[in-house]
N, C-alpha and C. Protein backbone atom coordinates (compact mmCIF):
# COMPACT_ATOMS: atom_id res chain seq x y z
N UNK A 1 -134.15 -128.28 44.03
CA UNK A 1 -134.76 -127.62 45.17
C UNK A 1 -135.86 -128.52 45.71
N UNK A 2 -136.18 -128.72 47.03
CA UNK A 2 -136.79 -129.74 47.91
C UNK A 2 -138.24 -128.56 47.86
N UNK A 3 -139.43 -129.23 47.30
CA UNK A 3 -140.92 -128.51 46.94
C UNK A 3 -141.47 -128.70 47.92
N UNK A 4 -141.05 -129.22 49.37
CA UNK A 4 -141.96 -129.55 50.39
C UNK A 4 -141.48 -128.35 51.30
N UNK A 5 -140.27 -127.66 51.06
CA UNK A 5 -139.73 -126.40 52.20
C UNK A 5 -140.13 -125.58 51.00
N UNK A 6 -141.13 -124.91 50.49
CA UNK A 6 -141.68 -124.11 49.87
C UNK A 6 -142.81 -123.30 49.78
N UNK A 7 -143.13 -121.93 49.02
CA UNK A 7 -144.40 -121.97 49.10
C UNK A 7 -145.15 -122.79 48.07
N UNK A 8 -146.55 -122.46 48.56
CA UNK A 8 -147.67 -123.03 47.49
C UNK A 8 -146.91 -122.70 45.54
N UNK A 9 -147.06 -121.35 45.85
CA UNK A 9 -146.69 -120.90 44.35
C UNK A 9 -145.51 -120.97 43.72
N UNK A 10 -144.31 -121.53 44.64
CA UNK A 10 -143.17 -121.83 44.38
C UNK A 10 -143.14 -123.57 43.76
N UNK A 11 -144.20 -124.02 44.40
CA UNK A 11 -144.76 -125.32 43.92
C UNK A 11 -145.07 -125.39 42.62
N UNK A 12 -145.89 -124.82 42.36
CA UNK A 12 -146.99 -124.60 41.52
C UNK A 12 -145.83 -124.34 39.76
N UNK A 13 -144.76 -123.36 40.14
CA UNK A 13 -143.99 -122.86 39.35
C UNK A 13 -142.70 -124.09 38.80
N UNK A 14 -142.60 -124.57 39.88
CA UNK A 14 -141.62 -125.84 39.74
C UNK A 14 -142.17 -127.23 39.32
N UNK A 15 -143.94 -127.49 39.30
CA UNK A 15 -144.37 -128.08 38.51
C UNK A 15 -144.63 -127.51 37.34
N UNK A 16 -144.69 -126.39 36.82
CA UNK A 16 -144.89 -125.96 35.95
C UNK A 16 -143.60 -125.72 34.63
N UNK A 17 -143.00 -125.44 35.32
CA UNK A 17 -141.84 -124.92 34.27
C UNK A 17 -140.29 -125.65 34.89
N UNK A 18 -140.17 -126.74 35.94
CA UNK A 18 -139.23 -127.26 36.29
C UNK A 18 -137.86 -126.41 37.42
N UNK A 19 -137.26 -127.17 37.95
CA UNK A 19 -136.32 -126.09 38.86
C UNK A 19 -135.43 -125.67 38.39
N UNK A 20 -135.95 -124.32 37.75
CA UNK A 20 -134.83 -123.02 37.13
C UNK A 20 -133.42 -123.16 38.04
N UNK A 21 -134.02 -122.50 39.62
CA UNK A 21 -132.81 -122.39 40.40
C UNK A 21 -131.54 -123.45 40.52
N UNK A 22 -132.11 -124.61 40.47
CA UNK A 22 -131.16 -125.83 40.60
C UNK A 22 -130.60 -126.18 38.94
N UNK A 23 -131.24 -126.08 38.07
CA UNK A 23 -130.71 -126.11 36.78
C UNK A 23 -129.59 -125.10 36.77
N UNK A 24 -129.54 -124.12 37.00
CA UNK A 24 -128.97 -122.97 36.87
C UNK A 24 -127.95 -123.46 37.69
N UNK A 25 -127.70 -124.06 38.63
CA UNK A 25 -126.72 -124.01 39.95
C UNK A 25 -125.81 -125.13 39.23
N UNK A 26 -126.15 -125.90 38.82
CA UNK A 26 -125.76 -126.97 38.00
C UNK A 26 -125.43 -126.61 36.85
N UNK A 27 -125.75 -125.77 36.28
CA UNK A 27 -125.17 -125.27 34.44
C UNK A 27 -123.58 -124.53 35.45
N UNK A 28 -124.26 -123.72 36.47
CA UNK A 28 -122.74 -122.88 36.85
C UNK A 28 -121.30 -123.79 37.24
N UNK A 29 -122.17 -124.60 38.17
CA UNK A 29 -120.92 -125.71 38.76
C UNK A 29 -120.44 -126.17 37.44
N UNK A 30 -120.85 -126.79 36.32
CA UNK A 30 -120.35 -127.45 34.82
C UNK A 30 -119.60 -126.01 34.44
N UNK A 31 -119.82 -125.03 34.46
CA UNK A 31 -119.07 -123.91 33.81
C UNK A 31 -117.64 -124.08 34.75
N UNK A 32 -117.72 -123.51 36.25
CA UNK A 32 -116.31 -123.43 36.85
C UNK A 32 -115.99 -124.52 36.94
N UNK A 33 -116.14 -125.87 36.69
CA UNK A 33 -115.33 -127.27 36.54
C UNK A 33 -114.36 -126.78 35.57
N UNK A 34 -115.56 -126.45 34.44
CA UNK A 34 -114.66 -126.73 33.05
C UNK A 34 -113.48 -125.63 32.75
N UNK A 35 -113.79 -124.28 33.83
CA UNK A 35 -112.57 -123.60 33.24
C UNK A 35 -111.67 -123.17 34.12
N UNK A 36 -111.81 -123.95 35.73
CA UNK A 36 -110.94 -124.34 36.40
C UNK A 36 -109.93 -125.37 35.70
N UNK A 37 -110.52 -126.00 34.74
CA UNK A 37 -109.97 -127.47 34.38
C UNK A 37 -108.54 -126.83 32.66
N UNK A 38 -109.77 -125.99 31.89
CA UNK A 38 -108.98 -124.95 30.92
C UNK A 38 -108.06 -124.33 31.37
N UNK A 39 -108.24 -123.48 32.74
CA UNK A 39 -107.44 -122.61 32.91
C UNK A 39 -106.00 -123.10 33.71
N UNK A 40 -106.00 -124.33 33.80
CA UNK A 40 -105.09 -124.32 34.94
C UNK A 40 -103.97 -125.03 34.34
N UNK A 41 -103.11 -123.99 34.06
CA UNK A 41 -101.66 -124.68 33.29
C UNK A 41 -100.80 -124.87 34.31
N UNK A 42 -100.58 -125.28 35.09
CA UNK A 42 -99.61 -125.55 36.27
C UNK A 42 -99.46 -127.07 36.11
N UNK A 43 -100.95 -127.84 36.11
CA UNK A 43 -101.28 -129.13 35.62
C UNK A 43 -99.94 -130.04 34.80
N UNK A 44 -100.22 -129.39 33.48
CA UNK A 44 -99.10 -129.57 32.08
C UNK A 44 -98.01 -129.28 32.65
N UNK A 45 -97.69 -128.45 33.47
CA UNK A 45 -96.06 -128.24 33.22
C UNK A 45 -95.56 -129.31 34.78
N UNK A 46 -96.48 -129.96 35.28
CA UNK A 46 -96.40 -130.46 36.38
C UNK A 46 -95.88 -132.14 35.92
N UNK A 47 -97.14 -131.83 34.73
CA UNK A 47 -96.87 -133.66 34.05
C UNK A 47 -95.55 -133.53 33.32
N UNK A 48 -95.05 -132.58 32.65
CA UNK A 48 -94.25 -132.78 32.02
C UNK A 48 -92.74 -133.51 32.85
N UNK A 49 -92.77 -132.37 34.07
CA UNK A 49 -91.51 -132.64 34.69
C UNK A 49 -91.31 -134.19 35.46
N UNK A 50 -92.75 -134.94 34.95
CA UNK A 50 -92.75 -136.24 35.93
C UNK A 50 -92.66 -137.37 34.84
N UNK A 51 -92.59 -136.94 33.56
CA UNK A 51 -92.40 -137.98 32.37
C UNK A 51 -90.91 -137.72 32.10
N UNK A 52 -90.21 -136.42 32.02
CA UNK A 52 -88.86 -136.44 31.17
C UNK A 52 -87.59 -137.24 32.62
């Protein structure tokens, strides 16, 4: 998150304890990568039919 489009105390909090919001946005994006990436068996049966 950009600390200059903020308030004072939104400042104050993001020097203090770091950007929750953007950590967080970033832990989520790593979550739906990874189980877009788990979940998607279409993938495998896609490779298979392009090796035999």
């Amino acid at each position: 998150m950009d600390a200059t489009n903020t308030a004072p105390i939104y400042d104050l909090l993001i020097t203090e304890r770091g950007d929750v919001i953007a950590d967080a946005a970033h832990a989520a994006e790593q979550t739906r990568l990874k189980a877009a990436d788990t979940l998607d068996f279409h993938l495998a049966d896609k490779a298979k039919d392009h090796t035999a």
